[in-house]
N, C-alpha and C. Protein backbone atom coordinates (compact mmCIF):
# COMPACT_ATOMS: atom_id res chain seq x y z
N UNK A 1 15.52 64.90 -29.95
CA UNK A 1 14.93 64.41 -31.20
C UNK A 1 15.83 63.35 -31.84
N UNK A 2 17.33 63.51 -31.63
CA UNK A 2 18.11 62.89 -32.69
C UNK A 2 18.43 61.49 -32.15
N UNK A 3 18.05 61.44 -30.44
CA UNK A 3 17.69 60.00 -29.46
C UNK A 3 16.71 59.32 -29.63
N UNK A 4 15.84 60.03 -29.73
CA UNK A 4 14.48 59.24 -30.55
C UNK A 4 14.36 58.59 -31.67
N UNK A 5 14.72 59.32 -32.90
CA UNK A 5 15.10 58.81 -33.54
C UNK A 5 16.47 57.56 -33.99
N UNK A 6 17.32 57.69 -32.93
CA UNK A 6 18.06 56.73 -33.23
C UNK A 6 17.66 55.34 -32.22
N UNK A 7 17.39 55.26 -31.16
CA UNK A 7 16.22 54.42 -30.47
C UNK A 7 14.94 53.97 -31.63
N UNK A 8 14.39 54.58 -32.28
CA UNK A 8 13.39 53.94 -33.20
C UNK A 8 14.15 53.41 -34.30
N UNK A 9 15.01 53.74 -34.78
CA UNK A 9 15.91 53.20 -35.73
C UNK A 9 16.45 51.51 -35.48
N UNK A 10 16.97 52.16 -33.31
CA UNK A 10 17.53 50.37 -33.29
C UNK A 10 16.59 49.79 -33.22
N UNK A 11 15.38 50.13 -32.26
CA UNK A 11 13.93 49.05 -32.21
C UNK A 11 13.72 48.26 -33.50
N UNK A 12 13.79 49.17 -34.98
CA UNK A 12 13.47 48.65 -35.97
C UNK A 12 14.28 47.53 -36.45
N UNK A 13 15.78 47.93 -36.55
CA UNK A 13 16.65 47.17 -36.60
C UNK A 13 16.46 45.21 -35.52
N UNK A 14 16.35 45.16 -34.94
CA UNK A 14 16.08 44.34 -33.71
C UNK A 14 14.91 43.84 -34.43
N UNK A 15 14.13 44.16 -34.74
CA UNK A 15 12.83 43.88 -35.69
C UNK A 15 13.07 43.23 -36.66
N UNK A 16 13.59 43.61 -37.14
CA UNK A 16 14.15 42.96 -38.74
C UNK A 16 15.01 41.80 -38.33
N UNK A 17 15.86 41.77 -37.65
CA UNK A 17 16.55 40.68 -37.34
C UNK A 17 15.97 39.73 -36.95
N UNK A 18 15.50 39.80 -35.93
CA UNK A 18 14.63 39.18 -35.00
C UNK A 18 13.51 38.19 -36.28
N UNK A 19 12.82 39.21 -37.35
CA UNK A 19 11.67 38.23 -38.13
C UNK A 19 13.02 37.90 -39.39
N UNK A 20 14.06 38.21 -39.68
CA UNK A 20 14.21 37.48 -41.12
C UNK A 20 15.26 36.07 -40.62
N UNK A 21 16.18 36.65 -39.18
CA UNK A 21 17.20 35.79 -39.25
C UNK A 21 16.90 34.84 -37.40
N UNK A 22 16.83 35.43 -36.50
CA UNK A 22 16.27 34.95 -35.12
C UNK A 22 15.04 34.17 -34.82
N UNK A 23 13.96 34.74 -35.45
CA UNK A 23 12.60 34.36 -35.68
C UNK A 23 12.36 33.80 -33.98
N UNK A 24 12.50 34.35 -33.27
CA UNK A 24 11.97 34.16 -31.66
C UNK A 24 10.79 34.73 -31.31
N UNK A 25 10.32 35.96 -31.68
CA UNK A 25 9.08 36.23 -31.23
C UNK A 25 7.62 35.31 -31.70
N UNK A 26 8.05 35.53 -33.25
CA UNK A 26 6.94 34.68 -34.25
C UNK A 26 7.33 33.12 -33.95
N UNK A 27 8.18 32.92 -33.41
CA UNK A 27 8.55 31.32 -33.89
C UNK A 27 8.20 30.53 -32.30
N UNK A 28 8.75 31.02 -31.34
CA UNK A 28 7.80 30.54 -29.96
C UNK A 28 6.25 31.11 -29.85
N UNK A 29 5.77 32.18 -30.27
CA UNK A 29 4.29 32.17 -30.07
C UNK A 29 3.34 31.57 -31.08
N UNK A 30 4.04 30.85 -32.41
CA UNK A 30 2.99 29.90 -33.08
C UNK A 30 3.66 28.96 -32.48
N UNK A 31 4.26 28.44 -31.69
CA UNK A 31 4.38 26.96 -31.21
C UNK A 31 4.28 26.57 -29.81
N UNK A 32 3.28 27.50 -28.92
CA UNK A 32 2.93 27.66 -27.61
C UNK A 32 2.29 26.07 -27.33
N UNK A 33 2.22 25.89 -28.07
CA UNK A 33 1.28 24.18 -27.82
C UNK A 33 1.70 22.96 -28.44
N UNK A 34 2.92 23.20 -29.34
CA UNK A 34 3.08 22.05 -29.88
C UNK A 34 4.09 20.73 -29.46
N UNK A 35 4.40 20.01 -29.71
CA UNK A 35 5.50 18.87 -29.69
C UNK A 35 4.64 17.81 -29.08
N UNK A 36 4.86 16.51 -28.88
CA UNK A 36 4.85 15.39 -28.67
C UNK A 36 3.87 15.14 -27.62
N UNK A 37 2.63 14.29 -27.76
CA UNK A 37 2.02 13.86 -26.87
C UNK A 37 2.89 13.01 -25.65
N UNK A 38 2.55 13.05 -24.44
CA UNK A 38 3.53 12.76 -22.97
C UNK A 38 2.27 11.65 -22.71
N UNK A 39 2.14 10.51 -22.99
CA UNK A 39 0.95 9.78 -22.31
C UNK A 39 0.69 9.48 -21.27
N UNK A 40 1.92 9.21 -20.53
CA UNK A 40 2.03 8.90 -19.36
C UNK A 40 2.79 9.90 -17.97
N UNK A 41 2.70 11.21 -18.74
CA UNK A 41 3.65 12.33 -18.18
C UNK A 41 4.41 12.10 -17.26
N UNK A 42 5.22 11.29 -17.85
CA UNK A 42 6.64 10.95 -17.34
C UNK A 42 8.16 11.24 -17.28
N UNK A 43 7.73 12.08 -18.69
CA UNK A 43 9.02 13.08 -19.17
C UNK A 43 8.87 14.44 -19.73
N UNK A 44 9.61 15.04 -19.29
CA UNK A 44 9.86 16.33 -20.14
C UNK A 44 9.03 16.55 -21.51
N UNK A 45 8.42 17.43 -22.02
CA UNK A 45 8.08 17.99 -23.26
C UNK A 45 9.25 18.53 -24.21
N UNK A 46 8.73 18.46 -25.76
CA UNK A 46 10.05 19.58 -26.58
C UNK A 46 9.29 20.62 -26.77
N UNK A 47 8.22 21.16 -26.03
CA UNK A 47 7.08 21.96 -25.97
C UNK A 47 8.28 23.28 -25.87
N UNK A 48 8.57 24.22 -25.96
CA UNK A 48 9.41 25.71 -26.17
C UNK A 48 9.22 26.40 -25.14
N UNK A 49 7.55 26.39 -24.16
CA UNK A 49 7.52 26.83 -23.26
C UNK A 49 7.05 25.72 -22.03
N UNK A 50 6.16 25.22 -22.30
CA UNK A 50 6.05 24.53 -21.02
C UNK A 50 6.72 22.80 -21.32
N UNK A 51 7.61 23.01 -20.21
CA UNK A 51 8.46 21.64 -20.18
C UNK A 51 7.99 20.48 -19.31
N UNK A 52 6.67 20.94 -18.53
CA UNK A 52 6.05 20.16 -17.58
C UNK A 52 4.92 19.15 -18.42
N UNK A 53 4.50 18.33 -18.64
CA UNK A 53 3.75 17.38 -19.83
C UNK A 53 2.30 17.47 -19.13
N UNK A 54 2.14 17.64 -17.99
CA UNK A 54 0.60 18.07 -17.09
C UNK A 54 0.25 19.75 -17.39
N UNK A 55 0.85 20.42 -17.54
CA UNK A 55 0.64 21.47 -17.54
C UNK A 55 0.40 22.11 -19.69
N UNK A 56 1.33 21.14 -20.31
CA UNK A 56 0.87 21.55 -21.66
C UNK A 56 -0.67 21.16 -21.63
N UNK A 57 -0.56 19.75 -21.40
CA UNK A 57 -1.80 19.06 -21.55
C UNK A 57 -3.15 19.86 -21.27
N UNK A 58 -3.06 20.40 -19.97
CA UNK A 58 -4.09 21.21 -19.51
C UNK A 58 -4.32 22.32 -20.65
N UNK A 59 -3.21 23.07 -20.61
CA UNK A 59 -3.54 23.89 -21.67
C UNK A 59 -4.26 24.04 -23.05
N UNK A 60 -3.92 22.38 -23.34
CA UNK A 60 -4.15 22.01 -24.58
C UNK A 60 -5.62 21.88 -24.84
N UNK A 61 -6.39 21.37 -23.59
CA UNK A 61 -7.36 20.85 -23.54
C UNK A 61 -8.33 22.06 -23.55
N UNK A 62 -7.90 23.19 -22.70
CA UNK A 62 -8.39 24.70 -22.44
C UNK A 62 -8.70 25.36 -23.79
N UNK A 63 -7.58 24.95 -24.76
CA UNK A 63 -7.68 25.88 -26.23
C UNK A 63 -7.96 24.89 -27.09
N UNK A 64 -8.34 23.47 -26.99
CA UNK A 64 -9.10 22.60 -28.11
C UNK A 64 -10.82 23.10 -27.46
N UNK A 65 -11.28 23.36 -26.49
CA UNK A 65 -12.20 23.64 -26.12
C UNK A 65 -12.80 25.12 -26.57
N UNK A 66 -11.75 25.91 -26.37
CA UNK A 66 -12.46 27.27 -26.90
C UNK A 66 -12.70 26.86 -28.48
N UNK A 67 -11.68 26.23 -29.15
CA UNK A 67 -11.45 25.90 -30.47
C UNK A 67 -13.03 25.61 -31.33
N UNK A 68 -13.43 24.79 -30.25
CA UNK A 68 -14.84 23.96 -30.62
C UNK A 68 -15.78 24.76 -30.11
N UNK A 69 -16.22 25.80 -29.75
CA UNK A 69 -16.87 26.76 -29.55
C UNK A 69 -16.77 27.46 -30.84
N UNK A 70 -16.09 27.92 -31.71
CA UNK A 70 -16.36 28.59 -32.48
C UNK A 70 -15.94 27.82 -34.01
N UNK A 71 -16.58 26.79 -33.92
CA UNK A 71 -16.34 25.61 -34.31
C UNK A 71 -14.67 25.76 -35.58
N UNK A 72 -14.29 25.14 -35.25
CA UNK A 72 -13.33 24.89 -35.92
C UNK A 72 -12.22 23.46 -35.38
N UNK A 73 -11.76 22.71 -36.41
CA UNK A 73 -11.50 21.52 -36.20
C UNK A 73 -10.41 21.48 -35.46
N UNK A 74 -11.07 20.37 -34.30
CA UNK A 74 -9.94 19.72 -33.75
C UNK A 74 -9.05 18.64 -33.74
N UNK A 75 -9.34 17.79 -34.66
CA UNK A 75 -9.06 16.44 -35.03
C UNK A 75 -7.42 16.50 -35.34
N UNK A 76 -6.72 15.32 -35.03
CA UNK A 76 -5.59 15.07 -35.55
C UNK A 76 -4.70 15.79 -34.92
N UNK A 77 -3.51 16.05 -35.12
CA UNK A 77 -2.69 17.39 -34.63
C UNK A 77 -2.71 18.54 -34.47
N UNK A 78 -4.26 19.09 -34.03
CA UNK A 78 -3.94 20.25 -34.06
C UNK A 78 -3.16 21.47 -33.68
N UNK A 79 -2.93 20.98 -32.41
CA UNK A 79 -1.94 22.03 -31.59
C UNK A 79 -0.45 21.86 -32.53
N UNK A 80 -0.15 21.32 -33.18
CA UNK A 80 1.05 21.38 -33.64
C UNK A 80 0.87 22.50 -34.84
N UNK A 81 -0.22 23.07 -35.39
CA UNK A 81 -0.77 24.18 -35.97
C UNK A 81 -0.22 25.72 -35.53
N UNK A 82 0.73 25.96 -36.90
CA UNK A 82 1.08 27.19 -36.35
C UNK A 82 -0.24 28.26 -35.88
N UNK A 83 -0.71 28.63 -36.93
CA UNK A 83 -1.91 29.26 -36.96
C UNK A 83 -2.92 29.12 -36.05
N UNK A 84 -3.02 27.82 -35.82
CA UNK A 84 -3.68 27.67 -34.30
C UNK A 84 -3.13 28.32 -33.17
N UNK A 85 -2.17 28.02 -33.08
CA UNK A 85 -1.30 28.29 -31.80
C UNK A 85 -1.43 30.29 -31.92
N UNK A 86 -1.25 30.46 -32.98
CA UNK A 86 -0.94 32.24 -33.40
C UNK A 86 -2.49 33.05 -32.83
N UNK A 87 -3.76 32.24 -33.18
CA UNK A 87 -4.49 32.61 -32.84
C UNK A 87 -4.66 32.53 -31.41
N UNK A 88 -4.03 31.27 -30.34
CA UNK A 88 -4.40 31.43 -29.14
C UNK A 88 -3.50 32.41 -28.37
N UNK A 89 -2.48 32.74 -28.76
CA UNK A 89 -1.66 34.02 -28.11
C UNK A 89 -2.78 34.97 -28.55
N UNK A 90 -2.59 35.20 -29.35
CA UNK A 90 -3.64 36.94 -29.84
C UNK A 90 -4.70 36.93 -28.77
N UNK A 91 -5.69 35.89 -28.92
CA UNK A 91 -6.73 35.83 -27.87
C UNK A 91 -6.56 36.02 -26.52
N UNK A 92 -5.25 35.26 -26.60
CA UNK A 92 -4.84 35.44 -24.96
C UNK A 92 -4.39 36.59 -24.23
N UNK A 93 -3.84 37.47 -25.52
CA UNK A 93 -3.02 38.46 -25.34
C UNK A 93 -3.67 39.58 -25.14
N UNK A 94 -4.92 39.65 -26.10
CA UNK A 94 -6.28 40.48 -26.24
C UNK A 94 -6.96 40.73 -25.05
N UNK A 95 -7.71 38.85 -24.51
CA UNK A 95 -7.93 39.49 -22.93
C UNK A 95 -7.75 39.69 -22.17
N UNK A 96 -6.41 39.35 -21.49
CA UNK A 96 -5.28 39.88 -20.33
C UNK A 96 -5.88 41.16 -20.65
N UNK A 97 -5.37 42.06 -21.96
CA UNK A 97 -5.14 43.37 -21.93
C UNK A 97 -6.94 43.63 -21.57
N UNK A 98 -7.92 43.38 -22.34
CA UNK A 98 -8.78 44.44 -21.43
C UNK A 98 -9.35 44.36 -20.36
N UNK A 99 -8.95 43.00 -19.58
CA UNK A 99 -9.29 42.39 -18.18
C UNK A 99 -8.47 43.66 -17.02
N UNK A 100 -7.40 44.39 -17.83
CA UNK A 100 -6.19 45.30 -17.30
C UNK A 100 -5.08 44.40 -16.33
N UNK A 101 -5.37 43.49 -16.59
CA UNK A 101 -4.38 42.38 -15.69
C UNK A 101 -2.69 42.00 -16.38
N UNK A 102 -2.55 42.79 -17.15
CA UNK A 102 -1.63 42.56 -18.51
C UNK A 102 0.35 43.65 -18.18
N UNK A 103 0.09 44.16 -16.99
CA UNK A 103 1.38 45.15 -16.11
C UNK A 103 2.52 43.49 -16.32
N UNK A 104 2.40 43.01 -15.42
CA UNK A 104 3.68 41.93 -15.66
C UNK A 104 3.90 41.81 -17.36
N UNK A 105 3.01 41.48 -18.07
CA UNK A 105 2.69 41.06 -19.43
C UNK A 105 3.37 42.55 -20.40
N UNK A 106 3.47 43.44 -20.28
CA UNK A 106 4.00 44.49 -20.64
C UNK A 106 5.24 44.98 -20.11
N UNK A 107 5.54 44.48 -18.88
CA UNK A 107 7.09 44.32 -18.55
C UNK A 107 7.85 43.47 -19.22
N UNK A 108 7.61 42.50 -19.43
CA UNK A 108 8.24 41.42 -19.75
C UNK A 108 8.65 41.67 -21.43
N UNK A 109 7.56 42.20 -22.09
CA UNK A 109 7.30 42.67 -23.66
C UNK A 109 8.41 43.17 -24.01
N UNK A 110 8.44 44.71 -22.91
CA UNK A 110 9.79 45.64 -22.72
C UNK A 110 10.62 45.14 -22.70
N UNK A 111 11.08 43.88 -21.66
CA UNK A 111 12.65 43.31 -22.15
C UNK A 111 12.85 42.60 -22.88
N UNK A 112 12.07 41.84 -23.29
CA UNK A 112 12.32 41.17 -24.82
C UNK A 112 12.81 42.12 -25.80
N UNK A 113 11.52 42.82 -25.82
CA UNK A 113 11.96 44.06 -26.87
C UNK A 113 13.72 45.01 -26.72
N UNK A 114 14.23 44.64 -25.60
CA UNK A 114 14.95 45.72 -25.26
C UNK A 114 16.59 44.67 -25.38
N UNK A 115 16.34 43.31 -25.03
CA UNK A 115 17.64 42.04 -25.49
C UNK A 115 17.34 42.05 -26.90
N UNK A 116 16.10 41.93 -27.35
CA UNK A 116 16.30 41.63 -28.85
C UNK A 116 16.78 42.94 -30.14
N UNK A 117 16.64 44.04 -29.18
CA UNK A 117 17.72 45.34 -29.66
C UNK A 117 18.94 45.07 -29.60
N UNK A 118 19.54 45.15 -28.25
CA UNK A 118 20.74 44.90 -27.99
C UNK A 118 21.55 43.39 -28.98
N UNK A 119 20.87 42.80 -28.70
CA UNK A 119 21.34 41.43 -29.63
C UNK A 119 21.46 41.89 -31.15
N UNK A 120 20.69 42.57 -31.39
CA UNK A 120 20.71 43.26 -32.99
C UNK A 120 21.69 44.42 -32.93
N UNK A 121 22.05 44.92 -32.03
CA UNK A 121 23.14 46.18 -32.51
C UNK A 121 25.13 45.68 -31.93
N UNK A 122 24.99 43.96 -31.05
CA UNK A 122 26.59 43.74 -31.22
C UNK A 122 26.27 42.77 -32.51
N UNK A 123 25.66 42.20 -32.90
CA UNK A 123 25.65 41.83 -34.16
C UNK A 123 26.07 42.40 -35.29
N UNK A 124 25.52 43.49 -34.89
CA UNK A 124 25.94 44.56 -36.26
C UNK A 124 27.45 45.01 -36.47
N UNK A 125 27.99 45.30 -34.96
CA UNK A 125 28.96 45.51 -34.90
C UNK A 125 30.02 44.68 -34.66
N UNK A 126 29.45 43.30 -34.73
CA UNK A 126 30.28 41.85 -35.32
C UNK A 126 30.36 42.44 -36.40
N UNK A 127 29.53 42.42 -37.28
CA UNK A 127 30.05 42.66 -39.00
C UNK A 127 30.77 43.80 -39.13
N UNK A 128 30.64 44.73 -38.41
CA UNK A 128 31.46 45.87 -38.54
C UNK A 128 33.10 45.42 -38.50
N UNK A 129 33.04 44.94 -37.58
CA UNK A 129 34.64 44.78 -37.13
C UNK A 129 34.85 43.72 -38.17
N UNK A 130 34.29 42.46 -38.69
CA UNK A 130 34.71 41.79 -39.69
C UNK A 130 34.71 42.43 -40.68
N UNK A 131 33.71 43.55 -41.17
CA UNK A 131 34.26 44.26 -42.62
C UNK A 131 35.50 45.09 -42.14
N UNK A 132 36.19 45.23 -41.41
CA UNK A 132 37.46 45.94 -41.23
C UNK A 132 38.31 45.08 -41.75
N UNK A 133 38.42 43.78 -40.89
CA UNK A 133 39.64 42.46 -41.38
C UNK A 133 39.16 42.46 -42.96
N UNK A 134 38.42 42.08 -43.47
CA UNK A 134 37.95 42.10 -44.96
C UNK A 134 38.69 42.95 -46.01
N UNK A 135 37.91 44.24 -45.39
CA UNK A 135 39.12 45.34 -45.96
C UNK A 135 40.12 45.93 -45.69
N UNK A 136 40.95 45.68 -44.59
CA UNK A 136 42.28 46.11 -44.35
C UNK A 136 41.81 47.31 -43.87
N UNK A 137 40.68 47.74 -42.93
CA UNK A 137 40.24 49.03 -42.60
C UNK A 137 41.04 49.40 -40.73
N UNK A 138 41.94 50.25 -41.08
CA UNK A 138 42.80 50.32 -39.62
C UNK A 138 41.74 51.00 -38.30
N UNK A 139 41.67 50.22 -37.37
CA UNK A 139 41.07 50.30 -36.04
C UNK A 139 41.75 51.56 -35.25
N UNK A 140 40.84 52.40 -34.79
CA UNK A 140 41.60 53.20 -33.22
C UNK A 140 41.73 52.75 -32.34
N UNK A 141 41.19 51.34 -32.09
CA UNK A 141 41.28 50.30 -30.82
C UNK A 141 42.78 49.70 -30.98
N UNK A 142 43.11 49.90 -30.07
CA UNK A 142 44.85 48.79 -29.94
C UNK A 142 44.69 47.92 -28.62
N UNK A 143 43.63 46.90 -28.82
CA UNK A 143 43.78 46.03 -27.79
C UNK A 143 45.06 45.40 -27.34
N UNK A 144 45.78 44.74 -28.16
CA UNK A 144 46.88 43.98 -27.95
C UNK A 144 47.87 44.63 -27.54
N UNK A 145 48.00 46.51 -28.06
CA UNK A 145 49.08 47.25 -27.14
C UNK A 145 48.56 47.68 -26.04
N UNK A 146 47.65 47.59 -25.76
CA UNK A 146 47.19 48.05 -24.08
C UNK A 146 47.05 47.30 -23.35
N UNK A 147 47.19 45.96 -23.89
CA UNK A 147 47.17 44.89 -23.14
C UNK A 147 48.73 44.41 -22.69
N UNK A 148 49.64 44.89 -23.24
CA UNK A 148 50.98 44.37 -23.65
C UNK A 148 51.31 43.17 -24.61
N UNK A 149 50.64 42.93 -25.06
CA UNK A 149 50.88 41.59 -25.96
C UNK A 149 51.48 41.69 -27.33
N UNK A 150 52.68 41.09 -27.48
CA UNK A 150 53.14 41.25 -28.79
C UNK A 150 52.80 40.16 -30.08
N UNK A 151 52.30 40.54 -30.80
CA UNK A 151 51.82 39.55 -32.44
C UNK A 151 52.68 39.81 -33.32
N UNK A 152 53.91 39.62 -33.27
CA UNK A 152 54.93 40.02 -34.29
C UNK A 152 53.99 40.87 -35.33
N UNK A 153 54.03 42.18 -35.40
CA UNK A 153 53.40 42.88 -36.39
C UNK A 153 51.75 42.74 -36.81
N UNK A 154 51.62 42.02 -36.09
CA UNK A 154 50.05 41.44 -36.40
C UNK A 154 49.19 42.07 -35.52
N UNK A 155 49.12 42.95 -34.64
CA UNK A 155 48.32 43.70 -33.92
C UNK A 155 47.16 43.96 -34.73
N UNK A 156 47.11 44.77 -35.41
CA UNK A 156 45.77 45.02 -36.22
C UNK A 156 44.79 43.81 -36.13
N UNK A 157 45.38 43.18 -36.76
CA UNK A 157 44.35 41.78 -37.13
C UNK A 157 44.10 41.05 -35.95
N UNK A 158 45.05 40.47 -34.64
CA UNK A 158 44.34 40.50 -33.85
C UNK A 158 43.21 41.27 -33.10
N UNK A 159 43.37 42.45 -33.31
CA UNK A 159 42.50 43.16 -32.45
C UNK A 159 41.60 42.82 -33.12
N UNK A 160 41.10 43.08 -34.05
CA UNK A 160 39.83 43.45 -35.21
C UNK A 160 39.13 41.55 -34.81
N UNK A 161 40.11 40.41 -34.77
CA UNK A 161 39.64 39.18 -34.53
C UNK A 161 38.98 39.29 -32.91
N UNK A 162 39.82 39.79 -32.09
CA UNK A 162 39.22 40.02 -30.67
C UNK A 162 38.16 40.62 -30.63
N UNK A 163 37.49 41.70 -31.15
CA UNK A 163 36.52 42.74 -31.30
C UNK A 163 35.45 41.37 -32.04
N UNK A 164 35.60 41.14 -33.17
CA UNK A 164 34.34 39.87 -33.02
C UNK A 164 33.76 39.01 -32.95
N UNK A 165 34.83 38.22 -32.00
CA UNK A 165 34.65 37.28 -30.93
C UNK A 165 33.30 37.76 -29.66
N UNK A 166 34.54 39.09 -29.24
CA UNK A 166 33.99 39.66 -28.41
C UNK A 166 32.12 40.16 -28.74
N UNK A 167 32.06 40.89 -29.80
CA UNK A 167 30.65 41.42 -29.62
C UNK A 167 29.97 40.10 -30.65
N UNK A 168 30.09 39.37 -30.77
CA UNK A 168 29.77 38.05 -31.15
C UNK A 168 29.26 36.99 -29.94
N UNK A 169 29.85 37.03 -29.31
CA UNK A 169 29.84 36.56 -27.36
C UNK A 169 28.75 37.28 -27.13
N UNK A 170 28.72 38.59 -26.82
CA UNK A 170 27.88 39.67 -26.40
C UNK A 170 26.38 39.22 -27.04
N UNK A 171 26.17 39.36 -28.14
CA UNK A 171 25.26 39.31 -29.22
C UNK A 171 24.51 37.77 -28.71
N UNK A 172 25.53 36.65 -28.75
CA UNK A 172 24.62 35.49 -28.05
C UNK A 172 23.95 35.52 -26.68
N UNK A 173 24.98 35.88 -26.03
CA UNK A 173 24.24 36.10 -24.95
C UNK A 173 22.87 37.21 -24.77
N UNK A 174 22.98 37.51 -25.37
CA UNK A 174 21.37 38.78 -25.31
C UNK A 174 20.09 37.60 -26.60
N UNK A 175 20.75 37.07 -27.27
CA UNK A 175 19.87 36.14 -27.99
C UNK A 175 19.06 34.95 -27.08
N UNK A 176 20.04 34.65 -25.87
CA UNK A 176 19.53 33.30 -24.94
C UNK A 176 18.60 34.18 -23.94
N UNK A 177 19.05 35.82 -23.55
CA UNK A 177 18.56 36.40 -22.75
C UNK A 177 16.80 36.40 -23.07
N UNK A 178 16.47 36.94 -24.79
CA UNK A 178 15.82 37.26 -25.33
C UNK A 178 14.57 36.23 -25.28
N UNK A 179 15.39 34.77 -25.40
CA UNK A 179 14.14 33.96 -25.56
C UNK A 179 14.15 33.23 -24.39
N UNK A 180 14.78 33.19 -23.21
CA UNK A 180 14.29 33.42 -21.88
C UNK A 180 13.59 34.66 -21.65
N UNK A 181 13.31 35.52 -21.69
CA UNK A 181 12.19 36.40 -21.69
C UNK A 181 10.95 36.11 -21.77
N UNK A 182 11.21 35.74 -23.65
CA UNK A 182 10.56 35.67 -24.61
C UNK A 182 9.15 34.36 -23.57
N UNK A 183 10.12 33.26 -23.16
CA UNK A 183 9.40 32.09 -22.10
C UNK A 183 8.96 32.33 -21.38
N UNK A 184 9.19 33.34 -20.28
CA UNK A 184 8.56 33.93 -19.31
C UNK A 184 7.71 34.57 -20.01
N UNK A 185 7.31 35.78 -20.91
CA UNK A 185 6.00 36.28 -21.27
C UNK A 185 5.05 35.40 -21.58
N UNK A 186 5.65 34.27 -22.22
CA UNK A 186 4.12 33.57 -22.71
C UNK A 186 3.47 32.89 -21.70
N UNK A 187 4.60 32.27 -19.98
CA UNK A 187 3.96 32.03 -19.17
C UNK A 187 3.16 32.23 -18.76
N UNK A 188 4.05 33.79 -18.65
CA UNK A 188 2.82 34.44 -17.50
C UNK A 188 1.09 35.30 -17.99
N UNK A 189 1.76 35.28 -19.35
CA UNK A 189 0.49 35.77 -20.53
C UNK A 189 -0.83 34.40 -20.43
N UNK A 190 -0.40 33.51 -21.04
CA UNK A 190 -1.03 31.82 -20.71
C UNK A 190 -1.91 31.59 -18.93
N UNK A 191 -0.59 32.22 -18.48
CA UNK A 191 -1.05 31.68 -16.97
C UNK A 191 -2.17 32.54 -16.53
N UNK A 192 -1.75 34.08 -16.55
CA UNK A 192 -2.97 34.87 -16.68
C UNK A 192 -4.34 34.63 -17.23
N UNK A 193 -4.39 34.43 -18.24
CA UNK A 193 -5.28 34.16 -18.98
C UNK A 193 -6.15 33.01 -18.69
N UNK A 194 -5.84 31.86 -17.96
CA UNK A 194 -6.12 30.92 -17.55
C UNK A 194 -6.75 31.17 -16.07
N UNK A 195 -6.10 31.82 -15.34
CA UNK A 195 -6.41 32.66 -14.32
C UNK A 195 -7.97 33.12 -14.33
N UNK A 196 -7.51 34.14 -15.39
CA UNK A 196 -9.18 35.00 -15.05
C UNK A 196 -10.43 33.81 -15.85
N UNK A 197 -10.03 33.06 -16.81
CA UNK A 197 -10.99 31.92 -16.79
C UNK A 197 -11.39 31.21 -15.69
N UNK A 198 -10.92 30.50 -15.16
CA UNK A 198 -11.21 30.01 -14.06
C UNK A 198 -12.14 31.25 -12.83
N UNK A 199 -11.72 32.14 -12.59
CA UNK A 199 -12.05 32.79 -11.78
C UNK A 199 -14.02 33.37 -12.20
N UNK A 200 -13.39 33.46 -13.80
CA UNK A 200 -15.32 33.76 -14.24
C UNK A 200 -16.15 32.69 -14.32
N UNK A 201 -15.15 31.26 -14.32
CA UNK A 201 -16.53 30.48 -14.32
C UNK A 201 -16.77 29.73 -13.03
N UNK A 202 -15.94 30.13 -11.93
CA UNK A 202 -16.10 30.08 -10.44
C UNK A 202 -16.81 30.98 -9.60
N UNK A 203 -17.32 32.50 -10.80
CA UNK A 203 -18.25 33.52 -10.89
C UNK A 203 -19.71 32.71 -11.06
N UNK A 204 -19.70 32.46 -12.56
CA UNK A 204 -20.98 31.98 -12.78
C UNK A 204 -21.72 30.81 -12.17
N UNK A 205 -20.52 29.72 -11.52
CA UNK A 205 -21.08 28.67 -10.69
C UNK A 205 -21.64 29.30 -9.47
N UNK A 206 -21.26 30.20 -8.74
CA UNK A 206 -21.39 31.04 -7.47
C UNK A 206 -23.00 31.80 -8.27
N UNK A 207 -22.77 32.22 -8.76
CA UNK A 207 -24.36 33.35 -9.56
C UNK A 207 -25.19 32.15 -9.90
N UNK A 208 -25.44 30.80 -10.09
CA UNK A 208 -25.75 30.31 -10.85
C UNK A 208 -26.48 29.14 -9.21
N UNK A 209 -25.19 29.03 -8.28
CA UNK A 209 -25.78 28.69 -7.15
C UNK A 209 -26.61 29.71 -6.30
């Protein structure tokens, strides 16, 4: 019980971080479509997930189309529309799941979810170890004597500086982990989704021939 609860505690934690100070989940899935028209797709996109300028494009064209089906405007910039963009994950995300094609798409969820914990709990314990130096709060860690290293009297404070470096290091790295993840889900969520489109209206041309 008292694992459960402390597992729902960090999930939450990771949560909170993640929407007040990281903003990676919310902040790449309203911008699945946006940045700079490629006219001549010749270069790279600043697109967050797809860096290929043929492949946004397509996309783009896929979700200005559903867009105008249920009429709503396409004119001007739209894909640079958070809210646009927010609505085509949901949709996308919606029918993966009851198509049941959505197993990769729920793996991937899991490790996001599971770096963007971890990234939230050496963070925490960055500040931990900096409220020690802050307050003169003495460590049971003696890095610098187990290491042999002498700081003329200064051991404490090195260590406590080593400690959040260290889970400071840690903490980034699970942040880059997170939204590499984070890139791969919307791929393969997008790609899916695109997938079983194609496949139903390669249905109805077949029923239709």
């Amino acid at each position: 019980m008292l694992i459960y609860i402390a597992g729902m505690l960090l999930q939450e934690l990771g949560s909170a971080v993640d929407k007040y100070w990281t903003n990676i989940y919310k902040g790449m899935h309203r911008s699945i479509l946006t940045g700079e028209k490629i006219r001549n797709f010749d270069k790279e996109t600043s697109n967050c997930v797809f860096e290929n300028p043929v492949v946004l494009s397509k996309y783009r064209d896929s979700a200005k189309e559903l867009l105008e089906k249920i009429e709503m405007d396409t004119n001007g910039d739209w894909y640079n529309n958070k809210y646009y963009n927010g609505y085509i994950f949901s949709l996308s995300q919606y029918y993966v799941s009851i198509k049941g094609r959505d197993k990769k798409v729920e793996k991937l969820r899991a490790l996001f979810s599971m770096s963007k914990t971890l990234m939230s709990c050496f963070f925490l314990l960055a500040i931990c170890a900096l409220g020690t130096l802050a307050f003169n709060i003495e460590m049971f860690i003696n890095i610098c004597s187990n290491l042999g290293f002498t700081t003329h009297g200064c051991e404490q404070c090195m260590d406590k500086i080593i400690m959040i470096v260290v889970f400071l290091g840690i903490g980034f790295v699970f942040k880059s982990r997170a939204k590499r993840t984070m890139r791969n889900f919307l791929l393969i969520l997008l790609g899916t989704y695109n997938a079983i489109l194609e496949e139903e209206n390669k249905n109805d041309k077949t029923n239709r021939g």
